[in-house]
Protein backbone atom coordinates (compact mmCIF):
# COMPACT_ATOMS: atom_id res chain seq x y z
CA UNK A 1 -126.63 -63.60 -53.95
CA UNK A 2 -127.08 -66.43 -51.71
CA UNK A 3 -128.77 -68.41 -54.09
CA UNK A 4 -125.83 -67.83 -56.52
CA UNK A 5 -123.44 -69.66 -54.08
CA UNK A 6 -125.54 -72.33 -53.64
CA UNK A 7 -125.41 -73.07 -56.84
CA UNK A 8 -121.77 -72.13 -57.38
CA UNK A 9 -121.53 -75.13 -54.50
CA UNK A 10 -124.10 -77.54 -56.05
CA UNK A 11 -121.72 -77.08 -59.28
CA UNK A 12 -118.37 -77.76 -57.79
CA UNK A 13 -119.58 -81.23 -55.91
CA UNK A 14 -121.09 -82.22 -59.53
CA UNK A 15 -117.67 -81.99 -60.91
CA UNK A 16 -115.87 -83.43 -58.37
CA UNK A 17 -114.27 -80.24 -57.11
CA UNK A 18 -113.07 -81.89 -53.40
CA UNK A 19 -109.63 -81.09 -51.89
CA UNK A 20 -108.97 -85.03 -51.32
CA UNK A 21 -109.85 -86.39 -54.32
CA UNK A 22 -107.79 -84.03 -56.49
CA UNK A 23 -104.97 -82.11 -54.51
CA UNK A 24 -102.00 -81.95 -56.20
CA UNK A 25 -99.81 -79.39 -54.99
CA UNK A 26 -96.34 -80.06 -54.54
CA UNK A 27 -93.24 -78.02 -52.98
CA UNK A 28 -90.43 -77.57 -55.23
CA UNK A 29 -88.82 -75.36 -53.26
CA UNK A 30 -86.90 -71.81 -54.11
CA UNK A 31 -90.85 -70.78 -54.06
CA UNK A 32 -92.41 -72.43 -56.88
CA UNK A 33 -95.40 -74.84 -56.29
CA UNK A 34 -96.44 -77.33 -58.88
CA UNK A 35 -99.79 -78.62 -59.66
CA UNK A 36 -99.73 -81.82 -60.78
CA UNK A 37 -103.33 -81.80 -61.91
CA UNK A 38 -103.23 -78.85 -63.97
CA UNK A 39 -99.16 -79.64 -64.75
CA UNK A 40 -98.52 -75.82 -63.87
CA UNK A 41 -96.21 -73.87 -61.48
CA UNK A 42 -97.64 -70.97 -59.17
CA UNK A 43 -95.46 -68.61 -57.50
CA UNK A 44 -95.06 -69.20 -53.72
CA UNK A 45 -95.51 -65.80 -53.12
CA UNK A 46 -98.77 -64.43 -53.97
CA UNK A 47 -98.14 -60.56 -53.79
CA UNK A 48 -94.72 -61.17 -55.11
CA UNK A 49 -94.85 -57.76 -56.99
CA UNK A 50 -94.79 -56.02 -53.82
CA UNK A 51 -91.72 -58.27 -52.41
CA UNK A 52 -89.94 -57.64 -54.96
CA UNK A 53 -90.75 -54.37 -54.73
CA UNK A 54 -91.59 -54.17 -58.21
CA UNK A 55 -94.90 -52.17 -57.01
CA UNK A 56 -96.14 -50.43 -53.76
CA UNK A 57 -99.58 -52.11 -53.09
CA UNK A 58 -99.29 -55.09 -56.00
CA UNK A 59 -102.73 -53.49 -57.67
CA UNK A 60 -101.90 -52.94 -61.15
CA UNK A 61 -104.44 -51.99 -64.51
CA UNK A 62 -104.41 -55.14 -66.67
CA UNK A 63 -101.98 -53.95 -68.91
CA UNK A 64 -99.64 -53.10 -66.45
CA UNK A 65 -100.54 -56.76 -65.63
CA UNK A 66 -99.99 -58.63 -68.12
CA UNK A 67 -96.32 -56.49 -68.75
CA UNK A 68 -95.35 -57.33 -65.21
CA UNK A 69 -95.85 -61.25 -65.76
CA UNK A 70 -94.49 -61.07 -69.42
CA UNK A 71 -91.44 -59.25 -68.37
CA UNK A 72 -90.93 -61.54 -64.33
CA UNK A 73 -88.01 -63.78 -64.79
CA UNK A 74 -87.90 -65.86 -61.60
CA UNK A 75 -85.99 -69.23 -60.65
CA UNK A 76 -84.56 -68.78 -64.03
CA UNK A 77 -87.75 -68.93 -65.79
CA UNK A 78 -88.87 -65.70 -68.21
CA UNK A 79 -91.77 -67.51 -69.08
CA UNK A 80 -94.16 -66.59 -66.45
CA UNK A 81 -98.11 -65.27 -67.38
CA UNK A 82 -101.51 -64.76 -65.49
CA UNK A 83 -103.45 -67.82 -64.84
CA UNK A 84 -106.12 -68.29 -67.26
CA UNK A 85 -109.48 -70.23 -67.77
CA UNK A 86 -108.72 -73.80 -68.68
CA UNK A 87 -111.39 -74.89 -71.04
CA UNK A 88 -114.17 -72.60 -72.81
CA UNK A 89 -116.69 -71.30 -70.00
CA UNK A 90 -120.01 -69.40 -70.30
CA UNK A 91 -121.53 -67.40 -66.90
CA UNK A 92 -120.26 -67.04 -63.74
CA UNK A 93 -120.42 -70.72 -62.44
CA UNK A 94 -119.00 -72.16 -65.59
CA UNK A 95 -115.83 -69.79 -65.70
CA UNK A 96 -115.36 -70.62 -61.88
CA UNK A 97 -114.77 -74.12 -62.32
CA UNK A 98 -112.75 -74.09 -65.39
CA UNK A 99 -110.04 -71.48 -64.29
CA UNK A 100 -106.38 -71.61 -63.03
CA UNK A 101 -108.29 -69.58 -60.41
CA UNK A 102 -111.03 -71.83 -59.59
CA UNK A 103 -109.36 -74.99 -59.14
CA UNK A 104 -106.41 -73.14 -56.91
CA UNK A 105 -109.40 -71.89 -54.71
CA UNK A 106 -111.72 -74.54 -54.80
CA UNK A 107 -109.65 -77.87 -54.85
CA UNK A 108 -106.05 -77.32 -53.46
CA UNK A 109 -107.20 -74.49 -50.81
CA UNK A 110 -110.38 -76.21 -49.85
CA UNK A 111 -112.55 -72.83 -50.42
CA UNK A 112 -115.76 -72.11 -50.19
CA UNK A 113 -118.54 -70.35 -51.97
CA UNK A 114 -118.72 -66.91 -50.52
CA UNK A 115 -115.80 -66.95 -48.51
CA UNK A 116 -112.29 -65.55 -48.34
CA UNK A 117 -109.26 -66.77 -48.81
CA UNK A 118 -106.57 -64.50 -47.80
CA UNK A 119 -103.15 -64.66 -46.03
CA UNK A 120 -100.31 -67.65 -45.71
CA UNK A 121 -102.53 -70.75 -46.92
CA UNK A 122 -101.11 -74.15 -47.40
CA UNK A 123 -97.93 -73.85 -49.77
CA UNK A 124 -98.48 -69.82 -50.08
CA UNK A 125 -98.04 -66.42 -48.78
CA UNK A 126 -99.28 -62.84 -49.26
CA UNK A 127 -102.73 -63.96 -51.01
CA UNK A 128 -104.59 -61.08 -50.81
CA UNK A 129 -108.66 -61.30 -50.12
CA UNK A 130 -109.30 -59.52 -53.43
CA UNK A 131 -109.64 -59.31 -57.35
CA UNK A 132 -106.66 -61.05 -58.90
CA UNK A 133 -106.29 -59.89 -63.04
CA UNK A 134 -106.74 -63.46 -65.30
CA UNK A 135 -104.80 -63.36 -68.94
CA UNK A 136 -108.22 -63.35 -70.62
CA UNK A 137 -109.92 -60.54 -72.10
CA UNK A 138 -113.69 -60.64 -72.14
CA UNK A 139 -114.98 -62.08 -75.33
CA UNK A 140 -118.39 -59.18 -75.67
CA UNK A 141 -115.99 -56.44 -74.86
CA UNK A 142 -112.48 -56.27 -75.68
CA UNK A 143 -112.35 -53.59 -73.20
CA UNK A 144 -113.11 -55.46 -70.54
CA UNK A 145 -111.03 -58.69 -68.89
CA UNK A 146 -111.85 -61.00 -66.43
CA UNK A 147 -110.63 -61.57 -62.72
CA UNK A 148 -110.97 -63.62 -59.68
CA UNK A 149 -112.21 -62.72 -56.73
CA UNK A 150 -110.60 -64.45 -53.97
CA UNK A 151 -112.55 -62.45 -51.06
CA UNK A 152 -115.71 -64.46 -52.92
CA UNK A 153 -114.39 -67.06 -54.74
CA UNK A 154 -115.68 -65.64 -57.90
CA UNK A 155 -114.47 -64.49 -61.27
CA UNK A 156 -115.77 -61.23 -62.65
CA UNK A 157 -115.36 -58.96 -65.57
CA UNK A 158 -113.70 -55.14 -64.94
CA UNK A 159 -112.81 -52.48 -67.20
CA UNK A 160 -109.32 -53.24 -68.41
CA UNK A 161 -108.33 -49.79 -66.36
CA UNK A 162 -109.38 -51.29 -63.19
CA UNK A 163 -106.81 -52.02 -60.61
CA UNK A 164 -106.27 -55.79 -59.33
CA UNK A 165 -103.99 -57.87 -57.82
CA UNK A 166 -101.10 -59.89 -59.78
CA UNK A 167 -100.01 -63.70 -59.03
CA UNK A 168 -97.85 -65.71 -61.71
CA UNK A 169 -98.09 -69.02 -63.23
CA UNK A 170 -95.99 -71.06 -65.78
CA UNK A 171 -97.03 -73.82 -67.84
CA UNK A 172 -95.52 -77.51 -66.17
CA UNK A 173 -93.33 -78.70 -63.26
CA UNK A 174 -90.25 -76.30 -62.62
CA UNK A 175 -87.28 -76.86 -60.36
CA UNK A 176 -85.15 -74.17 -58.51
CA UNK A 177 -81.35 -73.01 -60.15
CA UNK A 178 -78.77 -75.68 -58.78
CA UNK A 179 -76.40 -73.32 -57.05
CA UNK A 180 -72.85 -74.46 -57.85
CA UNK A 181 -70.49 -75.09 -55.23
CA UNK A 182 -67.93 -72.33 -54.32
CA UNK A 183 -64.47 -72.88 -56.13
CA UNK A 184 -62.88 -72.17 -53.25
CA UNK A 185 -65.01 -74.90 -51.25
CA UNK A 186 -64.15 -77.20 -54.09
CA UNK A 187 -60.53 -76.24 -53.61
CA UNK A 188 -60.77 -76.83 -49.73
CA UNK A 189 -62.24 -80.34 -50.09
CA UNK A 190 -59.80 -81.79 -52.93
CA UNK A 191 -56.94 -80.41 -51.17
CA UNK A 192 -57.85 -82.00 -47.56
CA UNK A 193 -58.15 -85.33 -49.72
CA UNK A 194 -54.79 -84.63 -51.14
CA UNK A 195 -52.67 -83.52 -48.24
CA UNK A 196 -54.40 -86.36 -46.42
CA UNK A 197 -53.57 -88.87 -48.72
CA UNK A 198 -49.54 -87.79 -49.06
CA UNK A 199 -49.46 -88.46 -45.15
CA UNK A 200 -51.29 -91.99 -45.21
CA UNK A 201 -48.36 -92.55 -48.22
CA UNK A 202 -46.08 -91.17 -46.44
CA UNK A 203 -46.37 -93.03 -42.94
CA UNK A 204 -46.58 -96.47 -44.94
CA UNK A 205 -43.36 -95.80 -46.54
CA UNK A 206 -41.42 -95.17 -42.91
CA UNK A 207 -43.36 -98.09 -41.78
CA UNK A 208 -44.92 -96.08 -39.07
């Protein structure tokens, strides 16, 4: 196991996998955080099923899974999924580096091999320090999908029936709804600027 991490960490300095060269994370507020990098939006909240109160404990099967991010509308998106592996990966190491996942945990959290990541980190809240479902089903067995681990930071393969956590992702930047401003506020204002202007018109006409 420990040699595993070792060369999980030998991997991720090799490909440049360091929190200052690449951090990209930026606020945009209403809770939706953009990655610049990967041009994606993350959910602020990372249990957001359970604040929402959508589920009890936020583990779901991955069908249940993928249904909860295909149906989330949130901000005024609908288009929300599970993060997914990036670029064609083979083992363990190669599927850690190249995922949604990997680069959340590895360059914009600062993790480390072996370690958990759990909690209100940087831009986030409610990560839990467990299995999170990814989109993709496992190539060798449709049965079977893959996860990430964030107690480890590790993806793994479970039986589709298996019950994970759920955290959602859209594809580029994303702003919050621009609330419009209360008629009646609107009202308030352009009638103040009225009634104030019929005075100042008013007081130049009796010269006073």
């Amino acid at each position: 196991m420990k040699k595993k991490y070792l060369i999980l960490s030998m991997v991720l300095l090799m490909c440049g996998f360091t929190v200052s060269s690449q951090a990209a994370l930026q606020d945009r507020g209403g809770g939706l955080i953009y990655d610049e990098y990967l041009d994606i939006t993350w959910l602020a909240d990372a249990n957001y099923a359970v604040t929402s109160g959508y589920d009890d404990d936020g583990l779901m099967t991955w069908s249940d899974a993928m249904e909860w991010a295909d149906t989330l509308e949130y901000a005024g998106y609908p288009d929300w999924r599970l993060p997914d592996i990036t670029i064609p990966c083979e083992g363990i190491v190669g599927c850690t580096v190249s995922s949604e996942f990997g680069h959340l945990f590895y360059v914009e959290l600062g993790g480390t091999p072996g370690q958990p990541i759990s909690g209100d980190v940087s831009y986030f809240i409610g990560i839990q320090g467990g299995a999170y479902w990814m989109q993709r089903t496992f190539p060798p067995n449709p049965e079977y999908a893959v996860d990430f681990d964030f107690s480890r930071g590790v993806p793994g393969v479970n039986p589709k029936t298996h019950e994970a956590y759920v955290w959602a992702v859209r594809d580029g930047d994303s702003a919050p709804p621009v609330v419009p401003e209360p008629i009646s506020s609107i009202l308030f204002v352009t009638g103040g600027v009225a009634l104030a202007g019929k005075r100042y018109f008013k007081r130049k006409k009796t010269g006073n």
